[in-house]
Protein backbone atom coordinates (compact mmCIF):
# COMPACT_ATOMS: atom_id res chain seq x y z
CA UNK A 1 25.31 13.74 -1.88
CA UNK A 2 21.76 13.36 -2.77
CA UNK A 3 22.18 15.99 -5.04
CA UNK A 4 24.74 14.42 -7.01
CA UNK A 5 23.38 10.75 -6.93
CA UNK A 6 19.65 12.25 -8.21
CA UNK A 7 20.94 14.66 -11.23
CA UNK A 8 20.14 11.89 -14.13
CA UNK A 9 16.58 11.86 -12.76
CA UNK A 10 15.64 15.60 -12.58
CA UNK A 11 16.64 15.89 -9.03
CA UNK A 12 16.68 19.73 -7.87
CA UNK A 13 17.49 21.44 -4.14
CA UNK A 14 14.50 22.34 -2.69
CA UNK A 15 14.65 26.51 -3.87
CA UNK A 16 13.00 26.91 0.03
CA UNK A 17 15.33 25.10 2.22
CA UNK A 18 17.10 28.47 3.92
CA UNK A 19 13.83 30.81 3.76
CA UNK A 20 11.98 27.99 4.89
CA UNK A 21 8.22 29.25 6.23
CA UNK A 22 6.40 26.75 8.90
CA UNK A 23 4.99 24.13 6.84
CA UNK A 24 2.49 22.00 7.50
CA UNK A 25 3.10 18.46 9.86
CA UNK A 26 2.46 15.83 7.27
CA UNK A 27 1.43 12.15 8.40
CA UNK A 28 0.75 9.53 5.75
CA UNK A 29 -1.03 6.05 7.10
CA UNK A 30 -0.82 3.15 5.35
CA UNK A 31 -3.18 -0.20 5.56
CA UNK A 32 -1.77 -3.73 4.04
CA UNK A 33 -4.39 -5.78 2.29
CA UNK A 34 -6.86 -3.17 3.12
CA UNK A 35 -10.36 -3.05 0.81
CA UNK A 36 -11.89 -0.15 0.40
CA UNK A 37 -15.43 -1.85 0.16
CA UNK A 38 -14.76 -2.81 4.33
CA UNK A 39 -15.10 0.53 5.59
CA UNK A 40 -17.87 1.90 6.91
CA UNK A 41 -17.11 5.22 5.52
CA UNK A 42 -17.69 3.58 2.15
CA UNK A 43 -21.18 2.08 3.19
CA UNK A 44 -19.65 -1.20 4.61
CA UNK A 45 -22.72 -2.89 6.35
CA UNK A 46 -20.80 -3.53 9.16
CA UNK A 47 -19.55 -0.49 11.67
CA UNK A 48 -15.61 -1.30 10.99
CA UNK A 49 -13.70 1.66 11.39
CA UNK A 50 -15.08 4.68 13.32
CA UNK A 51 -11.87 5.99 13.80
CA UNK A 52 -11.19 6.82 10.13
CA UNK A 53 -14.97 7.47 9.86
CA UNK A 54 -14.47 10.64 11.73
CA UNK A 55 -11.71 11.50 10.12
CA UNK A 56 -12.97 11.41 6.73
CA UNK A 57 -15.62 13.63 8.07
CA UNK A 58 -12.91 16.05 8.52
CA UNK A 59 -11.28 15.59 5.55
CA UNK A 60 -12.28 14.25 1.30
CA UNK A 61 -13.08 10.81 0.88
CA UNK A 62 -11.82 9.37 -2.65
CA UNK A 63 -14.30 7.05 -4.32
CA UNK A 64 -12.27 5.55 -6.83
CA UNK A 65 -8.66 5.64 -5.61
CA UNK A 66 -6.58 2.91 -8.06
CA UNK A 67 -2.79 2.10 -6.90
CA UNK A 68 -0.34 1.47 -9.45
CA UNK A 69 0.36 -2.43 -8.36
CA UNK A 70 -1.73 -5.24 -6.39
CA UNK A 71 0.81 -6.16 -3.13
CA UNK A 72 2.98 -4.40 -1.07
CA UNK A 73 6.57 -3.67 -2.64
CA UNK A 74 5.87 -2.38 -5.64
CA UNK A 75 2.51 -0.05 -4.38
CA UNK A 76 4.55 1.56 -2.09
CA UNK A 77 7.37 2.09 -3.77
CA UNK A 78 4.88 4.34 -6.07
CA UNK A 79 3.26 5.64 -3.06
CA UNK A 80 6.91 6.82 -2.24
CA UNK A 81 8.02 8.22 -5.15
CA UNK A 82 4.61 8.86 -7.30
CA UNK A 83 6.09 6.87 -10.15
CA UNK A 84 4.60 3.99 -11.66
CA UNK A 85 5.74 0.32 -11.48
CA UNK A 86 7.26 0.40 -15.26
CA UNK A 87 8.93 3.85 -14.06
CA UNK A 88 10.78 2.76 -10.55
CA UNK A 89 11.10 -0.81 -11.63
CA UNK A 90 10.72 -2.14 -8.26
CA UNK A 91 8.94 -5.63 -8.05
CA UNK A 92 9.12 -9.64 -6.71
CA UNK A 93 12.08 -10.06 -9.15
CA UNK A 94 13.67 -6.60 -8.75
CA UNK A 95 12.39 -6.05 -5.04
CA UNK A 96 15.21 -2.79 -4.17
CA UNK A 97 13.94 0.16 -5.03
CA UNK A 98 15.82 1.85 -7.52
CA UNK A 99 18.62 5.04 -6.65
CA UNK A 100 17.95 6.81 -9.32
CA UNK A 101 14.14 7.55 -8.52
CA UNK A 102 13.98 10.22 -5.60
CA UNK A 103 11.27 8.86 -2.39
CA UNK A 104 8.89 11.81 -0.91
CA UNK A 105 11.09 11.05 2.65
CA UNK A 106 13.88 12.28 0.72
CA UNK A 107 12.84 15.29 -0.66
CA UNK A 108 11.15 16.63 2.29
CA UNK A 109 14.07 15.60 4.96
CA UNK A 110 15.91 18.05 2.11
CA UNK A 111 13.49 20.83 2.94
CA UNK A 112 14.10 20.89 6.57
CA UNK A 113 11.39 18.21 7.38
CA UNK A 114 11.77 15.41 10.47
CA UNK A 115 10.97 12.41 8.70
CA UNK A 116 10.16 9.18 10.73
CA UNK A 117 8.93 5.91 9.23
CA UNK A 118 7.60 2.84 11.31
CA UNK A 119 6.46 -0.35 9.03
CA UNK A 120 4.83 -3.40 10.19
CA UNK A 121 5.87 -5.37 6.87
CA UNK A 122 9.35 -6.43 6.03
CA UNK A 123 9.29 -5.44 2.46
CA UNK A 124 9.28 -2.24 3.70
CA UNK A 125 13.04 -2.94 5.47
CA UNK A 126 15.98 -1.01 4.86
CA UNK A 127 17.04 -4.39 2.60
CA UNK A 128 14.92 -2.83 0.25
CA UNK A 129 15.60 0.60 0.24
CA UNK A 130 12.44 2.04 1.72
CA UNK A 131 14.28 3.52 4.45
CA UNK A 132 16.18 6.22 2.25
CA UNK A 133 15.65 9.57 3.50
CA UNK A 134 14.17 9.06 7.16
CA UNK A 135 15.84 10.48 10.03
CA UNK A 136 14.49 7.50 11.90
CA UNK A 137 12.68 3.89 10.20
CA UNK A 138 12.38 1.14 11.84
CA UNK A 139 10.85 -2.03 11.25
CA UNK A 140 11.58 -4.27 14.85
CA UNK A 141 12.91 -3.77 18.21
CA UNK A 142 16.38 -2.34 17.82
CA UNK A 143 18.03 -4.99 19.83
CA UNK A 144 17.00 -7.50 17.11
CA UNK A 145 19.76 -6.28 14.52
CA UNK A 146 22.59 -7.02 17.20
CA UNK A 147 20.87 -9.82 18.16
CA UNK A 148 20.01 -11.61 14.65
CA UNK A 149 23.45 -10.29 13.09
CA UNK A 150 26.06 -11.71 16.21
CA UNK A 151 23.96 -14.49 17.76
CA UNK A 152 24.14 -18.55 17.16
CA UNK A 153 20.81 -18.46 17.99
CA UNK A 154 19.49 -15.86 15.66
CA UNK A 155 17.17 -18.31 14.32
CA UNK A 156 15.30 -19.41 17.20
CA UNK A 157 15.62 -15.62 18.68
CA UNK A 158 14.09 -14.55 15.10
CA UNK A 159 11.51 -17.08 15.73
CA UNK A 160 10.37 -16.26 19.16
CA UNK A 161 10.28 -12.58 18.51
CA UNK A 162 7.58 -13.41 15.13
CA UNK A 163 5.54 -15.42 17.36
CA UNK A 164 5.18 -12.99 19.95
CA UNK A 165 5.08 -9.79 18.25
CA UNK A 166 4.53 -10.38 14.32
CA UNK A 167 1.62 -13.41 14.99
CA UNK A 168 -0.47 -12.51 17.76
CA UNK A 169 -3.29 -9.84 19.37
CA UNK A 170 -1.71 -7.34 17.40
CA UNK A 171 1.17 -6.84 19.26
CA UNK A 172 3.44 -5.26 16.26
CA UNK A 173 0.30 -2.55 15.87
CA UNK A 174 0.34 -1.61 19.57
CA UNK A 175 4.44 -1.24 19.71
CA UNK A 176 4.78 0.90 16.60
CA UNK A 177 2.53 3.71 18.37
CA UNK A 178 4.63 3.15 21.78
CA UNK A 179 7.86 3.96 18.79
CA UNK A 180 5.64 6.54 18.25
CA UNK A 181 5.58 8.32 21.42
CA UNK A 182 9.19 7.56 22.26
CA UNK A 183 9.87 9.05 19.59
CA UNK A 184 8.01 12.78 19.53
CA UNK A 185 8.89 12.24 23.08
CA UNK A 186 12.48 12.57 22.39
CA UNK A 187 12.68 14.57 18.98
CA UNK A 188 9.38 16.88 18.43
CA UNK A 189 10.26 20.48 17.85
CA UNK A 190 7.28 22.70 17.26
CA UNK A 191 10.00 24.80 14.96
CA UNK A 192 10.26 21.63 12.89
CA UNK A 193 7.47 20.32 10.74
CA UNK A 194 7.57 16.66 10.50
CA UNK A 195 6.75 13.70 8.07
CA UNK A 196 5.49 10.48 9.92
CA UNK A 197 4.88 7.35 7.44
CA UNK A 198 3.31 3.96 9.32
CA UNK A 199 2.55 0.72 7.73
CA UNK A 200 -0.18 -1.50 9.52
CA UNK A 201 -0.13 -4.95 8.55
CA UNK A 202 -3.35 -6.21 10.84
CA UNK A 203 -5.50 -7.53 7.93
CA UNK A 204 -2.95 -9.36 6.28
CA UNK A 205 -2.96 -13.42 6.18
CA UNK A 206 -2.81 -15.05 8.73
CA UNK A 207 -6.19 -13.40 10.30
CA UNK A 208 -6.45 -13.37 13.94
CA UNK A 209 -9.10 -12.98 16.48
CA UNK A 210 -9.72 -9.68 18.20
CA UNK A 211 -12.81 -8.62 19.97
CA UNK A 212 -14.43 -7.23 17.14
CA UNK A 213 -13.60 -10.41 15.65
CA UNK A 214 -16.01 -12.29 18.29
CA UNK A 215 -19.04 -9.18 17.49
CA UNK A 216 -19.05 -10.37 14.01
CA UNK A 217 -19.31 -13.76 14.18
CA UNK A 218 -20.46 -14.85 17.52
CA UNK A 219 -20.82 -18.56 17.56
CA UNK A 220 -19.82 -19.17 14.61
CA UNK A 221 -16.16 -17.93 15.59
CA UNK A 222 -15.15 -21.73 16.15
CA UNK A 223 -15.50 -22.99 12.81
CA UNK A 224 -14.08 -19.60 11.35
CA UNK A 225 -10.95 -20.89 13.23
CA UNK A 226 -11.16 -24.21 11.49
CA UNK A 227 -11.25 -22.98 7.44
CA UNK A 228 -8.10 -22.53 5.83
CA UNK A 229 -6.32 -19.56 5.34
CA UNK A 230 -3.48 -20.79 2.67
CA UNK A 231 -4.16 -18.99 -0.39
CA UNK A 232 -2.31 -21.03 -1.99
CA UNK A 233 -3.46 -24.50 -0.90
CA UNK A 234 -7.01 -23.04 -2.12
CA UNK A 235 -6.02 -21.59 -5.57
CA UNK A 236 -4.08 -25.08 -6.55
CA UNK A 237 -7.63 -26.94 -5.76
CA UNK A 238 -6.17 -28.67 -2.49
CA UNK A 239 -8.79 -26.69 -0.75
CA UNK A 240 -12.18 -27.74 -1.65
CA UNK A 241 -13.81 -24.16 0.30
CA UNK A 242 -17.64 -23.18 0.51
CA UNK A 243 -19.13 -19.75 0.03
CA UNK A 244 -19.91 -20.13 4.05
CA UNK A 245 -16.75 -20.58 5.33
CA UNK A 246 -15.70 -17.21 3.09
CA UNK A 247 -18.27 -15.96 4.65
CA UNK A 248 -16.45 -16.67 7.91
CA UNK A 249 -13.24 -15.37 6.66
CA UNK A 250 -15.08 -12.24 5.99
CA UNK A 251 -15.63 -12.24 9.67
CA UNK A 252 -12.26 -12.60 10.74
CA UNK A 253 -10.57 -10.47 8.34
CA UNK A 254 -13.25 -7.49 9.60
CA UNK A 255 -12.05 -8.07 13.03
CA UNK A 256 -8.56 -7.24 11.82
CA UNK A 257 -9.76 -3.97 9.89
CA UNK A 258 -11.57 -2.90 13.23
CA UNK A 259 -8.02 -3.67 15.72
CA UNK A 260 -6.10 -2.01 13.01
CA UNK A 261 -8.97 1.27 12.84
CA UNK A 262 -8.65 1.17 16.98
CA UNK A 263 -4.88 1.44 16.68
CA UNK A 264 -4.98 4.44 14.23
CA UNK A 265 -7.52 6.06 16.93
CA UNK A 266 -4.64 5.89 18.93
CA UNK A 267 -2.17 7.01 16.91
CA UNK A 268 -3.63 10.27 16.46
CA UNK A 269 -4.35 10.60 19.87
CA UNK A 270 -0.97 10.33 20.02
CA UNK A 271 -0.02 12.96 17.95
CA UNK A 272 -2.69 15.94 19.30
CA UNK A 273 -0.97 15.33 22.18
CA UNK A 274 1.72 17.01 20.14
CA UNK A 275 0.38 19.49 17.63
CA UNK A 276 -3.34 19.78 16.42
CA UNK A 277 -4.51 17.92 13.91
CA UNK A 278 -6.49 20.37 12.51
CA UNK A 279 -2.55 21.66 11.58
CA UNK A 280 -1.66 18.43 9.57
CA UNK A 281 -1.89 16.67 6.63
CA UNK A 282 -3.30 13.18 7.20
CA UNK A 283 -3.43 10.67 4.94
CA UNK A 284 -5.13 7.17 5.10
CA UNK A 285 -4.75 4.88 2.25
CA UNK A 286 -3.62 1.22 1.32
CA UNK A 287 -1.44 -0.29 -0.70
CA UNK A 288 -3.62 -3.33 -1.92
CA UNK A 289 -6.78 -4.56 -1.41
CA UNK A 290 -7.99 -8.56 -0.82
CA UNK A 291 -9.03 -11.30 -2.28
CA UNK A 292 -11.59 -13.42 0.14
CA UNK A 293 -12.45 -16.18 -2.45
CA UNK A 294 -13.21 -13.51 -5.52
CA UNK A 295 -11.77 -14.39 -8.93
CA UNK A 296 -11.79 -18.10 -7.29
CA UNK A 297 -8.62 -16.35 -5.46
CA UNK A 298 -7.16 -16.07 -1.75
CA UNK A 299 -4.59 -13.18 -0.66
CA UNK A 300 -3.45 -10.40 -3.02
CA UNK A 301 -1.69 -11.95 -5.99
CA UNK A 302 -2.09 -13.13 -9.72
CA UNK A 303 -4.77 -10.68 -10.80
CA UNK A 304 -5.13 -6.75 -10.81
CA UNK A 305 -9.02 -6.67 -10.35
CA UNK A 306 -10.66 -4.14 -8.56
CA UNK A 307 -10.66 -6.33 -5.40
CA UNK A 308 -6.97 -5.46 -5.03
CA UNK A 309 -6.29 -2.28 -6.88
CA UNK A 310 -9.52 -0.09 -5.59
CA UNK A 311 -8.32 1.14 -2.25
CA UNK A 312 -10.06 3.49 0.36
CA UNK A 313 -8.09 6.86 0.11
CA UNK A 314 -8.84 9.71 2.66
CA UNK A 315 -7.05 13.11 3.13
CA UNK A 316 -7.34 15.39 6.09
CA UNK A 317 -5.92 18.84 4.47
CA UNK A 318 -4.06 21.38 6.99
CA UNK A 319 -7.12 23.68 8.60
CA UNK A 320 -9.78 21.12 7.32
CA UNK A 321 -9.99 22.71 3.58
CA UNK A 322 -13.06 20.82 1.83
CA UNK A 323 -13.60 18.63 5.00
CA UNK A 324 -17.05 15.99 4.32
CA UNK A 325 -16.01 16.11 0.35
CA UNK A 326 -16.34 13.00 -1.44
CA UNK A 327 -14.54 12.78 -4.46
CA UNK A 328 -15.99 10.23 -7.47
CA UNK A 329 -13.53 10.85 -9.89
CA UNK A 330 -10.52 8.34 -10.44
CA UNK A 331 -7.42 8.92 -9.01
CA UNK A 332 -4.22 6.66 -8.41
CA UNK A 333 -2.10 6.55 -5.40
CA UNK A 334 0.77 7.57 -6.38
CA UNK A 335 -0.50 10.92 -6.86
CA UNK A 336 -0.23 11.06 -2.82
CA UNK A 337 3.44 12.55 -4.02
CA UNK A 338 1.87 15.50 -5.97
CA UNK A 339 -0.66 16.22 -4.01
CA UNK A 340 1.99 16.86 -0.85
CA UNK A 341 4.17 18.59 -2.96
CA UNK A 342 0.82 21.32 -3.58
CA UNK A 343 0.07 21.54 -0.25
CA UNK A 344 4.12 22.45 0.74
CA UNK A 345 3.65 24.99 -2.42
CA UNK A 346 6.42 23.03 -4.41
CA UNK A 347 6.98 22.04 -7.62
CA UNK A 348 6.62 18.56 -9.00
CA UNK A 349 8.90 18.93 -11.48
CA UNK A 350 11.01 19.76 -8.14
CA UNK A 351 11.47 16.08 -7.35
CA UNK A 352 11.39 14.65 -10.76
CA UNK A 353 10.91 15.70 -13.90
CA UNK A 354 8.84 12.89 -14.62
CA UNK A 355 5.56 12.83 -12.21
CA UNK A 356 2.41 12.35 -14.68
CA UNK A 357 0.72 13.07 -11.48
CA UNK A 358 -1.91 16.09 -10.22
CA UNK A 359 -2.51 17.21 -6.81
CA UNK A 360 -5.97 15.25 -5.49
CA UNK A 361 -7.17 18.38 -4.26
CA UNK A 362 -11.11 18.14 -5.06
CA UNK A 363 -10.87 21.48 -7.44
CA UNK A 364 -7.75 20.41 -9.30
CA UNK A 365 -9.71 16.76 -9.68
CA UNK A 366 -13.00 18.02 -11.26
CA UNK A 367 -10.52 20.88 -13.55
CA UNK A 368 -8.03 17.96 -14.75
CA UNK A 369 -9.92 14.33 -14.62
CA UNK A 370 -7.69 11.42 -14.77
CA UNK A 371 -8.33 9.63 -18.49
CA UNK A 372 -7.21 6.63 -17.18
CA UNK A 373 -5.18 4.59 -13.87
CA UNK A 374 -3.24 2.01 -14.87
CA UNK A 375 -1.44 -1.03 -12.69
CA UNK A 376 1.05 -3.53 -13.19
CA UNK A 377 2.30 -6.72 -12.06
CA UNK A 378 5.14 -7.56 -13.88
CA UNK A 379 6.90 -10.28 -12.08
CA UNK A 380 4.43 -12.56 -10.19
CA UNK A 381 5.72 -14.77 -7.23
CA UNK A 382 5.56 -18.28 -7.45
CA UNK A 383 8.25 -19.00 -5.16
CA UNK A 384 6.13 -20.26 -2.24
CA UNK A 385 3.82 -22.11 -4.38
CA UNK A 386 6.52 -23.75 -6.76
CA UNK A 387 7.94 -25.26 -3.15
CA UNK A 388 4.86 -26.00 -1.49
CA UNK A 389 2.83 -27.69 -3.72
CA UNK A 390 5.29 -28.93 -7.07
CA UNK A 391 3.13 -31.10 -8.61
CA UNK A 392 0.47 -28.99 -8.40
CA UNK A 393 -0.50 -26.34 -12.26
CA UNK A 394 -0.31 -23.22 -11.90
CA UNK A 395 1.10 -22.18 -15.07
CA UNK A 396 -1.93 -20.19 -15.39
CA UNK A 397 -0.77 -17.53 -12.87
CA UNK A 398 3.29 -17.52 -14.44
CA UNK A 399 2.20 -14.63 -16.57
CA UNK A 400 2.64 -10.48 -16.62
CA UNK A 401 -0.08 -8.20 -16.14
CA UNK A 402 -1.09 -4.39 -17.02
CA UNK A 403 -4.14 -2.78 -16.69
CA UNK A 404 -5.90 0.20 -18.07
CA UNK A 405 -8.86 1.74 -15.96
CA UNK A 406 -11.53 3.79 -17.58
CA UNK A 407 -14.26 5.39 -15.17
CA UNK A 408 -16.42 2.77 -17.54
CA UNK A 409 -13.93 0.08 -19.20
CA UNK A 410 -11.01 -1.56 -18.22
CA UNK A 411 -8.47 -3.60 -19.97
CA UNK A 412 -6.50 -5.99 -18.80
CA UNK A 413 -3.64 -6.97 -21.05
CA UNK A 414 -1.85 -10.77 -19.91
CA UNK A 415 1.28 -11.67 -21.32
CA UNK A 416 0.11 -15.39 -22.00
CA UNK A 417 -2.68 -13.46 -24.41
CA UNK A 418 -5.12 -13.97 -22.07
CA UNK A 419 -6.27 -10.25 -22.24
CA UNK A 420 -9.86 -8.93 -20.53
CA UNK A 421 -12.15 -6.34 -21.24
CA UNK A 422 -14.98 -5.67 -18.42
CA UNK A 423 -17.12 -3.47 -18.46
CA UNK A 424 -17.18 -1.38 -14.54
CA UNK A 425 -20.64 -0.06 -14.94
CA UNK A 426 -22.39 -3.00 -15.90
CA UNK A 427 -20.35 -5.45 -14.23
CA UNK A 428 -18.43 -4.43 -11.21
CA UNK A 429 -17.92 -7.65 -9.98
CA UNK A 430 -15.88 -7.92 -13.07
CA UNK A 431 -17.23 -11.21 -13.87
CA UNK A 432 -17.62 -11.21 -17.40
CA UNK A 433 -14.59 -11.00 -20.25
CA UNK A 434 -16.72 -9.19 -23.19
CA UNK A 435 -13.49 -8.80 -24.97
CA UNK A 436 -15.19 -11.07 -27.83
CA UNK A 437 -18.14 -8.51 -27.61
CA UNK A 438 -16.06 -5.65 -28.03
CA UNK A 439 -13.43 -6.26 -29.67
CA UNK A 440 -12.72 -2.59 -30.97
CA UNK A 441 -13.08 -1.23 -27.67
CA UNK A 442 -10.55 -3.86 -26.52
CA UNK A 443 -8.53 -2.96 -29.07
CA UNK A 444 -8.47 0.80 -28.32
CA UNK A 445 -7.79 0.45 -24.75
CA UNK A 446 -4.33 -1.58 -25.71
CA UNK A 447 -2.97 1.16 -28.12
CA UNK A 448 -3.65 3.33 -25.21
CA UNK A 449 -1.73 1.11 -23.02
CA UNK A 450 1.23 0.54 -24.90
CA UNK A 451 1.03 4.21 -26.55
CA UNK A 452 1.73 5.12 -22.23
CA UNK A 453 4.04 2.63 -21.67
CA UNK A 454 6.04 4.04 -24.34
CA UNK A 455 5.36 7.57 -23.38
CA UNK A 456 7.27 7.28 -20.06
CA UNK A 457 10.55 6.90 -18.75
CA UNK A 458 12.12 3.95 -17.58
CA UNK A 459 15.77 4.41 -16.66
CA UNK A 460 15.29 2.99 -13.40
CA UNK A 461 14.52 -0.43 -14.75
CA UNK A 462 18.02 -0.81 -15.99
CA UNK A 463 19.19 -1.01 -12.40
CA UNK A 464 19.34 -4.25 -10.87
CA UNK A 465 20.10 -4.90 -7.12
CA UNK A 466 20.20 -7.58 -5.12
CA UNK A 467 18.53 -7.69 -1.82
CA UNK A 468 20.85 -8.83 0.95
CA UNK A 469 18.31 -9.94 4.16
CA UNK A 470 19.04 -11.16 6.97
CA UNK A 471 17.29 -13.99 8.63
CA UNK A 472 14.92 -11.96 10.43
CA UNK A 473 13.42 -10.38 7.07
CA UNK A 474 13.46 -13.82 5.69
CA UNK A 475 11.55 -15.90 8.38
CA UNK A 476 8.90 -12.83 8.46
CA UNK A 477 8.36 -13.20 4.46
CA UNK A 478 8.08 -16.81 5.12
CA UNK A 479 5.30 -16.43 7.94
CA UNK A 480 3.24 -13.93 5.29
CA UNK A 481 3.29 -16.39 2.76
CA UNK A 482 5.76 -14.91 0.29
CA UNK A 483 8.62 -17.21 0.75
């Protein structure tokens, strides 16, 4: 079946399903809202993640990792299927990810992998498609789909269950790894490699307040309590918010990066309970980064500065090949595809004919440098803030968005003609629009843009689906803000 269904986009069989040799266990980690400037593997001033610390000691740390789009949906959709956003056409007006692009789930369960997908974010449901190709994905407590698709009290049972496992202490981190463990307790094979995606949503709005939280800002922790966390109530100017109490935010949203590092310690103790992980592929990244009052913005939407689309990226490589390597060259994340189709020895072209991507391996990075990244946001969401605050302008954020990454320039093309040119080296706070300055520069770096955009292939985009969620998907998008 997948066979037929994938033959307009390049699909092939796996040539080494039958002769299959033991390939290597393959576990891919994903962080929401995640910036790679608050890890203390990237010379964070604060000690937030000693857990990935040591395992980018083990493994190549990526300096200048870019992902294709600045939230959730549409990053991992090209974290699943190494396409870009223009390519798989999944985003806030299009939000189910196309059937004609292939996901790395399904090509690997097709070469006699286990694959086994736990998500802490909704997008990520099976509304949306992200669970094609996993033996097992889920997203909530089994007993919730009975419960939310038979019961009159669905809502209130939806309800309860968000505010005790979705809102507080972390709860949703700790019960994924318990899935976890139920799960290689009931399915591992040592004959059967396996593919094990999670999604940890801990630094994502609304912040909460951990014991790390309390380290980092002591007495101050009261009033960090007391400053608002509505993105959208401070971009609209109903929030009238001081440097200080981002300062404070800073605070909390650390504490969430160090819960969320604590729970991926024990994840992999989990899993070398298992198998080594000297055996595995490991990879940490995140789909988006944060906006903590940068850009006079809150959350992750509305621009595609480095704030959101620099992410950390870390891979552990089976028997610790080029462990302690830091890589400064740009790469995207969508090239996490690629680079686990090299270490599996297959083709890309295997998957889809269409993968502009290389395998991040540090010697194929330095041999074939990335000209330039580029990211998209072509459908922003204004639903939350059209109902929340009407009367409120924000026609300035109703607008489409591409950008082109140089290691030096980057250009930032806006559908209202409000394009930007910065200038990385000199400015990587991205602060200053020099388009004015550099006008033929600007210019270049748009006929590049739309030279690519042209380039590529975008059957996918022709596919429209609509999303059919139930009320427990719905009330969780609500609680992050989206809805």
């Amino acid at each position: 079946m997948l066979k037929h269904i994938r033959s307009c986009a390049g699909f092939r069989e796996p040539e080494m399903v039958s002769n299959m040799k033991k390939k290597p266990n393959i576990i891919l980690i994903s962080m929401d809202a995640t910036r790679w400037d608050h890890l203390s593997c990237y010379g964070y001033r604060r000690n937030t993640t000693p857990n990935i610390d040591r395992l980018a000691s083990q493994g190549v740390i990526y300096q200048q990792a870019i992902c294709p789009a600045c939230w959730t949906l549409p990053s991992h959709a090209s974290m699943f299927t190494g396409l870009y956003v223009s390519q798989h056409g999944t985003h806030f007006d299009n939000p189910v990810l196309s059937r004609k692009v292939v996901t790395i789930s399904e090509f690997l369960k097709q070469s006699g992998y286990q694959t086994i997908g736990f998500p802490c974010n909704e997008w990520l449901s099976d509304a949306f498609g992200f669970h094609r190709g996993f033996d097992t994905y889920r997203f909530r407590e089994p007993w919730m789909n009975q419960m939310v698709q038979y019961s009159k009290a669905g809502s209130l049972i939806v309800k309860a269950y968000n505010k005790l496992y979705r809102s507080k202490k972390g709860r949703m981190s700790r019960k994924v790894n318990e899935w976890v463990q139920q799960q290689f307790q009931k399915t591992y094979s040592a004959d059967t490699p396996f593919y094990l995606f999670v999604l940890f949503s801990d630094p994502h709005l609304p912040y909460n307040v951990y014991p790390s939280t309390k380290r980092y800002l002591g007495g101050k922790l009261p009033r960090a309590l007391k400053v608002n966390q509505d993105p959208h109530k401070y971009i609209v100017g109903k929030a009238d918010m001081k440097p200080e109490e981002f300062d404070l935010l800073n605070g909390l949203y650390d504490g969430e990066i160090s819960f969320m590092d604590e729970r991926i310690g024990d994840l992999l103790k989990v899993i070398s309970s298992y198998v080594p992980l000297e055996d595995c592929m490991i990879i940490i990244t995140a789909d988006h980064g944060e906006n903590i009052g940068d850009h006079g913005l809150m959350a992750h939407q509305y621009c595609l500065y480095d704030t959101l689309i620099h992410v950390p990226l870390i891979v552990k490589y089976p028997e610790n090949a080029d462990a302690g390597t830091s890589v400064p060259a740009m790469v995207q994340t969508n090239e996490i595809v690629t680079t686990i189709l090299d270490v599996i020895d297959i083709p890309k072209s295997s998957i889809d004919s269409s993968l502009q991507g290389r395998s991040l391996k540090p010697s194929i990075v330095e041999q074939s440098p990335l000209a330039f990244a580029v990211s998209e946001e072509p459908a922003p969401n204004l639903r939350r803030i059209k109902c929340v605050y009407p009367d409120s302008d924000y026609s300035s954020y109703d607008r489409q968005l591409r950008a082109i990454r140089s290691e030096e320039y980057k250009f930032i093309w806006a559908s209202d003609g409000r394009h930007e040119l910065v200038n990385l080296k000199t400015d990587p706070q991205e602060k200053t629009n020099i388009i004015n300055d550099q006008p033929e520069k600007a210019r270049e770096m748009e006929s590049t843009l739309e030279q690519w955009l042209a380039s590529i292939d975008t059957d996918a985009l022709s596919e429209k689906t609509v999303a059919t969620c139930d009320d427990a998907v719905v009330h969780r998008l609500k609680d992050l803000g989206y809805l």
